[in-house]
PDB file of N, CA and C in Angstrom:
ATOM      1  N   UNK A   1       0.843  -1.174   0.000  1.00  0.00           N
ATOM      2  CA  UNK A   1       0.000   0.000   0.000  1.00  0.00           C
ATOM      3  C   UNK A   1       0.895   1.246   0.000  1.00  0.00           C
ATOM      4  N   UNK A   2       0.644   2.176  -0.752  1.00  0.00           N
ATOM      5  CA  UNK A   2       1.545   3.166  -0.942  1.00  0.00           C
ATOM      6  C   UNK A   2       0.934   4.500   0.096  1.00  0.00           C
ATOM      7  N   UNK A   3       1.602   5.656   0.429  1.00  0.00           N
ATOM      8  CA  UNK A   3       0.994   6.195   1.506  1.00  0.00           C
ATOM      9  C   UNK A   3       1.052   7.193   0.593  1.00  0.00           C
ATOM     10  N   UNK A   4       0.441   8.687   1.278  1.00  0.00           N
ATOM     11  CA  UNK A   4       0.794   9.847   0.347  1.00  0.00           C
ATOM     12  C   UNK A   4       1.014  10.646   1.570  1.00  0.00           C
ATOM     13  N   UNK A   5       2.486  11.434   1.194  1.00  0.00           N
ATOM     14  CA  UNK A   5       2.668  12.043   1.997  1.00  0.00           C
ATOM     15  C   UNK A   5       1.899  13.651   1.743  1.00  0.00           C
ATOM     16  N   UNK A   6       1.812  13.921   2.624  1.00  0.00           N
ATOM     17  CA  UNK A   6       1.554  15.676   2.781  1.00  0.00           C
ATOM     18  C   UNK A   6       1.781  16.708   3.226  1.00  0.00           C
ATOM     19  N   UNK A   7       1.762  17.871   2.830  1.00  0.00           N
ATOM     20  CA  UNK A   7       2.592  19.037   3.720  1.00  0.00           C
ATOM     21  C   UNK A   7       1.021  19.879   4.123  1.00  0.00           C
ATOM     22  N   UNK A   8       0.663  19.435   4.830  1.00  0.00           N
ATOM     23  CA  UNK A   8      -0.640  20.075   5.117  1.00  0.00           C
ATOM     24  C   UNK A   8      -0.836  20.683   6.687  1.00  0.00           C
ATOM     25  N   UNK A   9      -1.374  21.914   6.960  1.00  0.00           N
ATOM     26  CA  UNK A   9      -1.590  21.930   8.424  1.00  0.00           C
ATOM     27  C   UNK A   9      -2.633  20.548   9.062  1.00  0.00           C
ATOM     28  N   UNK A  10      -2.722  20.205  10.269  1.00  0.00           N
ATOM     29  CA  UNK A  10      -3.213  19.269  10.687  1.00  0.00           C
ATOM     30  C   UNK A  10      -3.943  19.933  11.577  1.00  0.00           C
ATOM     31  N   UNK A  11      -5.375  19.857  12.559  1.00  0.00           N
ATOM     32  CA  UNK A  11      -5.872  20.208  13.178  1.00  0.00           C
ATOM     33  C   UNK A  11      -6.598  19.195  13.576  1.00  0.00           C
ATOM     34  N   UNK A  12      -7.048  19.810  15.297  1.00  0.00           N
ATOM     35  CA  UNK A  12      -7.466  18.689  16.296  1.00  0.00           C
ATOM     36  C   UNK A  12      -8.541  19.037  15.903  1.00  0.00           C
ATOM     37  N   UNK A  13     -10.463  18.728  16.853  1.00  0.00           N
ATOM     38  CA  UNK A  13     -11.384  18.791  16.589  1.00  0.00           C
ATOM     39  C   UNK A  13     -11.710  20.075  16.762  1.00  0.00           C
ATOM     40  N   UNK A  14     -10.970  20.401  18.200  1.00  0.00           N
ATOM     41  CA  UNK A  14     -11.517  22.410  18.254  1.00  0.00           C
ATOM     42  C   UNK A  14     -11.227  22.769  17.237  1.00  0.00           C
ATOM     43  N   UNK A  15     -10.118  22.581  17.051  1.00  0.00           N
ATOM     44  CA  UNK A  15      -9.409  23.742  15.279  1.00  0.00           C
ATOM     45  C   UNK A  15     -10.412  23.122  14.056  1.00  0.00           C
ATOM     46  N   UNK A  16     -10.972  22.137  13.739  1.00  0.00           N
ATOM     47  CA  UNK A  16     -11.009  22.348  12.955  1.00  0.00           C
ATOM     48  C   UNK A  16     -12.788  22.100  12.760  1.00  0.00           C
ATOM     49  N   UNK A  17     -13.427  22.479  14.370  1.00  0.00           N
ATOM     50  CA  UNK A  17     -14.954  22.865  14.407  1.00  0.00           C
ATOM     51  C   UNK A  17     -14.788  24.497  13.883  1.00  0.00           C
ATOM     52  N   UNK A  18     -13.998  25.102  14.705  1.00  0.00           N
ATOM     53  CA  UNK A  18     -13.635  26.690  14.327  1.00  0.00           C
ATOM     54  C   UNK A  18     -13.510  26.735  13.329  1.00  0.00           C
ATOM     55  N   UNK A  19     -12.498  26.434  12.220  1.00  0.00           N
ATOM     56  CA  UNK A  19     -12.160  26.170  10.645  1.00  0.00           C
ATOM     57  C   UNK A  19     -13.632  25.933   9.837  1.00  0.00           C
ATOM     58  N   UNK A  20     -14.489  25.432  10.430  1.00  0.00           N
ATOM     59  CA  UNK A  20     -15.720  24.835   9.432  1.00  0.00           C
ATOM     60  C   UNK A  20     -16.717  25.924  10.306  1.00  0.00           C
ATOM     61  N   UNK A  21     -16.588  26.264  11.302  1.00  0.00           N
ATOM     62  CA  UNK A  21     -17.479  27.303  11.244  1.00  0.00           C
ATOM     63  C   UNK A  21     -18.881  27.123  12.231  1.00  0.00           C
ATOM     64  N   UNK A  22     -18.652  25.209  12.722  1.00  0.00           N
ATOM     65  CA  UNK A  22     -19.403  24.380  13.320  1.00  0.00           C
ATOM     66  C   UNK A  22     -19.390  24.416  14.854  1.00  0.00           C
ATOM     67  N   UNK A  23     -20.124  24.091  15.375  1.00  0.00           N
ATOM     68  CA  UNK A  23     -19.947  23.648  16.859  1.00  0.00           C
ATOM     69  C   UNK A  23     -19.074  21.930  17.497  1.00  0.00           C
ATOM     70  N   UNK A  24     -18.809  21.983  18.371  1.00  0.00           N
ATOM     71  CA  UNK A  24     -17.524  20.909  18.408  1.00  0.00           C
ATOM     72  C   UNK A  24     -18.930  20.081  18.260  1.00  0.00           C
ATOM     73  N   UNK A  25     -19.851  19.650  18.996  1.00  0.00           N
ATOM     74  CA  UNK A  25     -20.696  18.568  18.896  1.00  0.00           C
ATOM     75  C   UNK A  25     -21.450  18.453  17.736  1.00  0.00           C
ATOM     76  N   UNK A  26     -21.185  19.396  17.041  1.00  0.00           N
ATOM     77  CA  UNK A  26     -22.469  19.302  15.893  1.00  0.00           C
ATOM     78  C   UNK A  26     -21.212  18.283  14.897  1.00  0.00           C
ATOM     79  N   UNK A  27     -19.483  18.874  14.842  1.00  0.00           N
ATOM     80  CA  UNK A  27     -19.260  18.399  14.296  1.00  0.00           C
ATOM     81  C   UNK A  27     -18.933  16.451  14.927  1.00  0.00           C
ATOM     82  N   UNK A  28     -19.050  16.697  15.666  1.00  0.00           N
ATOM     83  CA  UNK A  28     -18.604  14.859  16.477  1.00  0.00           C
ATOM     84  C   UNK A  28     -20.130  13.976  15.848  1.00  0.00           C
ATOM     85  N   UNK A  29     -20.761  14.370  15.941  1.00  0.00           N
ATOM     86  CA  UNK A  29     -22.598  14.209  15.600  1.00  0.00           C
ATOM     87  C   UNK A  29     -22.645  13.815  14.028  1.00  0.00           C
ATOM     88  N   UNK A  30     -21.734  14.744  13.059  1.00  0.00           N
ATOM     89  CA  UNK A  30     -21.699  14.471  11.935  1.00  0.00           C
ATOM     90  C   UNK A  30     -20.024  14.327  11.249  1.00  0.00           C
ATOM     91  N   UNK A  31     -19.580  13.360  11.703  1.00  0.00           N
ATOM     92  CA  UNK A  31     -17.880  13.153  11.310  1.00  0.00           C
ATOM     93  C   UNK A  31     -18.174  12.116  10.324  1.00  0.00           C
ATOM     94  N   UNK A  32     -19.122  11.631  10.371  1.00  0.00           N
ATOM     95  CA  UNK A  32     -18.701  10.844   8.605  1.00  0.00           C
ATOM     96  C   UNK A  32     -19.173  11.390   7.464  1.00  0.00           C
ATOM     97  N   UNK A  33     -20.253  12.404   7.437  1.00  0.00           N
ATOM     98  CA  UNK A  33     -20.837  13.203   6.758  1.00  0.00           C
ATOM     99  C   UNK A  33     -19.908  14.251   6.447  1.00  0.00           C
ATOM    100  N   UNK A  34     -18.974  14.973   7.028  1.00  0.00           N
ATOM    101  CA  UNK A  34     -17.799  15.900   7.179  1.00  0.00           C
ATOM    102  C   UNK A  34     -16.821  15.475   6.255  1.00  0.00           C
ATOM    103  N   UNK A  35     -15.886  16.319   6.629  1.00  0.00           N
ATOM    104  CA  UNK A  35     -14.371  16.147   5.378  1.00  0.00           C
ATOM    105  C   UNK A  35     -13.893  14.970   6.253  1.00  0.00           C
ATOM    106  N   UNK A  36     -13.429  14.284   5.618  1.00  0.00           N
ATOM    107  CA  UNK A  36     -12.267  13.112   5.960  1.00  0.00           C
ATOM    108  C   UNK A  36     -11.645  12.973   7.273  1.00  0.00           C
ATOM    109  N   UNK A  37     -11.435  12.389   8.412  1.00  0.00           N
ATOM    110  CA  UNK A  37     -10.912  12.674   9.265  1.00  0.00           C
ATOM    111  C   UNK A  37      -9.952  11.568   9.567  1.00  0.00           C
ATOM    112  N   UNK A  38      -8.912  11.266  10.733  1.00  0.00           N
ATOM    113  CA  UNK A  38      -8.206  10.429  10.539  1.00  0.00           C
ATOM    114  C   UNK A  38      -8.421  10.467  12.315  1.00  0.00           C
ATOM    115  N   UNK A  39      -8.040   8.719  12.823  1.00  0.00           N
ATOM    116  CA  UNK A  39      -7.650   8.781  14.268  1.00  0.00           C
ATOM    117  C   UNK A  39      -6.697   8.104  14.533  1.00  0.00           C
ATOM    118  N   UNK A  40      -5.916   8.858  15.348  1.00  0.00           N
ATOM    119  CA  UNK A  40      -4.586   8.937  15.342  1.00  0.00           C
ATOM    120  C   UNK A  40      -4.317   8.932  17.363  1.00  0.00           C
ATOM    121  N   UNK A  41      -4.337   7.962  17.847  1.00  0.00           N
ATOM    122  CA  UNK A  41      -3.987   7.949  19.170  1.00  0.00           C
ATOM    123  C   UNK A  41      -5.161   8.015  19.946  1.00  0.00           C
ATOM    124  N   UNK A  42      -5.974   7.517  19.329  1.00  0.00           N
ATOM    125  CA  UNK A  42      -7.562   8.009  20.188  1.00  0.00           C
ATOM    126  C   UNK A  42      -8.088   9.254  19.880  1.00  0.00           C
ATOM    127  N   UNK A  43      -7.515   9.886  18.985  1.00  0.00           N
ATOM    128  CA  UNK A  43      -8.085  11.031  18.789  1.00  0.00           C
ATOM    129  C   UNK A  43      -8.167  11.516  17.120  1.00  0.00           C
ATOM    130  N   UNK A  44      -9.088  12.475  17.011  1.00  0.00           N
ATOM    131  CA  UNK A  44      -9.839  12.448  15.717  1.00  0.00           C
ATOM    132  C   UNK A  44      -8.922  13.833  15.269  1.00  0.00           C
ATOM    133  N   UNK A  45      -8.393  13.607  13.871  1.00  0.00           N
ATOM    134  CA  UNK A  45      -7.558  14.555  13.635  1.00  0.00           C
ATOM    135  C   UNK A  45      -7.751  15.132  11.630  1.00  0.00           C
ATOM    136  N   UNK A  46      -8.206  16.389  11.479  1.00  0.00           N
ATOM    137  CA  UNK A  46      -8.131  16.569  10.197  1.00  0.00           C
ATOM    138  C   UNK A  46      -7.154  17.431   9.203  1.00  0.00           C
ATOM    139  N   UNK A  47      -6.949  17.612   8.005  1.00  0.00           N
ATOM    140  CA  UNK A  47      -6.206  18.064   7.352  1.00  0.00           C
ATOM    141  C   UNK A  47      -7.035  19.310   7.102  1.00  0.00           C
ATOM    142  N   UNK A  48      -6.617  20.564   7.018  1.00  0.00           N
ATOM    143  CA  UNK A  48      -7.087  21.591   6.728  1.00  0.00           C
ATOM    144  C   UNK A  48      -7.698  21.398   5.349  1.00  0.00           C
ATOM    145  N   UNK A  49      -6.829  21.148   4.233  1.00  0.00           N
ATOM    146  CA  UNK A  49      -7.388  21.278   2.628  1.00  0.00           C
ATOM    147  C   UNK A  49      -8.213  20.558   3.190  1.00  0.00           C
ATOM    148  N   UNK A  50      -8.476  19.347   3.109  1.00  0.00           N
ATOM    149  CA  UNK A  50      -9.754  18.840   3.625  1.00  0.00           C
ATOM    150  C   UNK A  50     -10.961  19.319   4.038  1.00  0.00           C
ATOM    151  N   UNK A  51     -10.723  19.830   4.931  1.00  0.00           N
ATOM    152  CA  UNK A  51     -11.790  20.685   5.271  1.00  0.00           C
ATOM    153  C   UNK A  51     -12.326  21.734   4.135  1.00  0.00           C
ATOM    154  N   UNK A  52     -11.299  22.325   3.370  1.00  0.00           N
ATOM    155  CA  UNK A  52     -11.541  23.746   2.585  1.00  0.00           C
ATOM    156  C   UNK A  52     -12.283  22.901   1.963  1.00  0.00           C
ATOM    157  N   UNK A  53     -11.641  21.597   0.763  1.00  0.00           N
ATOM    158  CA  UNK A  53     -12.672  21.163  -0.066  1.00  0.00           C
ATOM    159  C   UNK A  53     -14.072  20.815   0.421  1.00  0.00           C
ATOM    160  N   UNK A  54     -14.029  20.507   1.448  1.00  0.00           N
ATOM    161  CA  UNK A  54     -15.118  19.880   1.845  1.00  0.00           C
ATOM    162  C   UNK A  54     -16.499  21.703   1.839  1.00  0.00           C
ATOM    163  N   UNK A  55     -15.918  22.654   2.309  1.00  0.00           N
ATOM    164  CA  UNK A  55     -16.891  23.794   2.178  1.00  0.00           C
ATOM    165  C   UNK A  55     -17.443  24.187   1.026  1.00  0.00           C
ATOM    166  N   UNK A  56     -16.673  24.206   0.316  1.00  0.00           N
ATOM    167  CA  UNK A  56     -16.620  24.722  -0.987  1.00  0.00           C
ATOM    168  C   UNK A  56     -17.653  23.458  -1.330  1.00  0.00           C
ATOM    169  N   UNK A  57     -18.218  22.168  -1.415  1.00  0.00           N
ATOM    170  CA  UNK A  57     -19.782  21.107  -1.511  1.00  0.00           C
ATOM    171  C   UNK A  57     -20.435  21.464  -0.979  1.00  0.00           C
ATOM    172  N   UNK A  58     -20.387  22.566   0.279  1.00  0.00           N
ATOM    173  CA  UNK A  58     -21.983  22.653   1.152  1.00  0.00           C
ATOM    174  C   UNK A  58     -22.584  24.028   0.000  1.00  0.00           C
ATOM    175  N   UNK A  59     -23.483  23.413   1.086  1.00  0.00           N
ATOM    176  CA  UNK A  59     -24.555  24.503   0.172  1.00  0.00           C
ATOM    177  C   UNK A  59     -24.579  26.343   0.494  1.00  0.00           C
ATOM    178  N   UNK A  60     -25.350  27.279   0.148  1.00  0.00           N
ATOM    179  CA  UNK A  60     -25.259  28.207   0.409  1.00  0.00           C
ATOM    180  C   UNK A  60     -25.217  28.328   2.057  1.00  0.00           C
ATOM    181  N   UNK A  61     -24.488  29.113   2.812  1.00  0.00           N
ATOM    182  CA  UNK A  61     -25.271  29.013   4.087  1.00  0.00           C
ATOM    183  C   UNK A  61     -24.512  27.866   4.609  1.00  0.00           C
ATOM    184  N   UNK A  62     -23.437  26.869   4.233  1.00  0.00           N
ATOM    185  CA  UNK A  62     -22.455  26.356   5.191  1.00  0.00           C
ATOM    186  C   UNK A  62     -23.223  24.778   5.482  1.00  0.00           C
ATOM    187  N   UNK A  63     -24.304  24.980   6.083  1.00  0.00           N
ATOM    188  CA  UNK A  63     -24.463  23.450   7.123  1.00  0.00           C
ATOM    189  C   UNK A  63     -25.281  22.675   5.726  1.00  0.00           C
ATOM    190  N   UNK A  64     -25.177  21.749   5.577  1.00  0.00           N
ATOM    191  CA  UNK A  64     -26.106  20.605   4.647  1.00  0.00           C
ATOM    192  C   UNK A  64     -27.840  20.655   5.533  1.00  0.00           C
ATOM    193  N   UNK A  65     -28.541  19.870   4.207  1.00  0.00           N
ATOM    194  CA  UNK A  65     -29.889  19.834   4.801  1.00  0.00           C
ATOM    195  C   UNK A  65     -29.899  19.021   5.782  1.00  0.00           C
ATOM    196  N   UNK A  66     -30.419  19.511   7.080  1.00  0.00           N
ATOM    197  CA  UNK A  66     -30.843  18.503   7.780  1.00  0.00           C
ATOM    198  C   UNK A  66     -32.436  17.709   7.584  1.00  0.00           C
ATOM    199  N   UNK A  67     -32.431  17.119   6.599  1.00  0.00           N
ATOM    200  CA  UNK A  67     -33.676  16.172   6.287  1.00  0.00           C
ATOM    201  C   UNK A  67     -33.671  14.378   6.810  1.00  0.00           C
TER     202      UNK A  67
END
């Protein structure tokens, strides 16, 4: 399996509820629905681009439908 490395900032869940604009629980509530995340020591850790791409799919107004 080949890995890919990256030069990316990394952020914990505060940084990167703040980064998306979310509340920490709203985002723990919806982490598979969210950008990509990785866990790494017991703890849930994301890549910034990640996140950016991931905004740039929501809809006007940031949060997805809640239906």
């Amino acid at each position: 399996m080949e890995s890919e490395l990256r030069f990316d900032k990394v952020l914990n869940i505060d940084q990167a509820a703040k980064e998306m604009h979310m509340s920490k629980s709203w985002l723990q509530k919806h982490m598979k629905e969210g950008p990509k995340c990785y866990e790494v020591g017991g703890k849930y850790l994301w890549f910034r681009s990640d996140i950016m791409e991931w905004i740039k799919t929501r809809p006007e107004g940031g949060k997805p439908d809640e239906t």
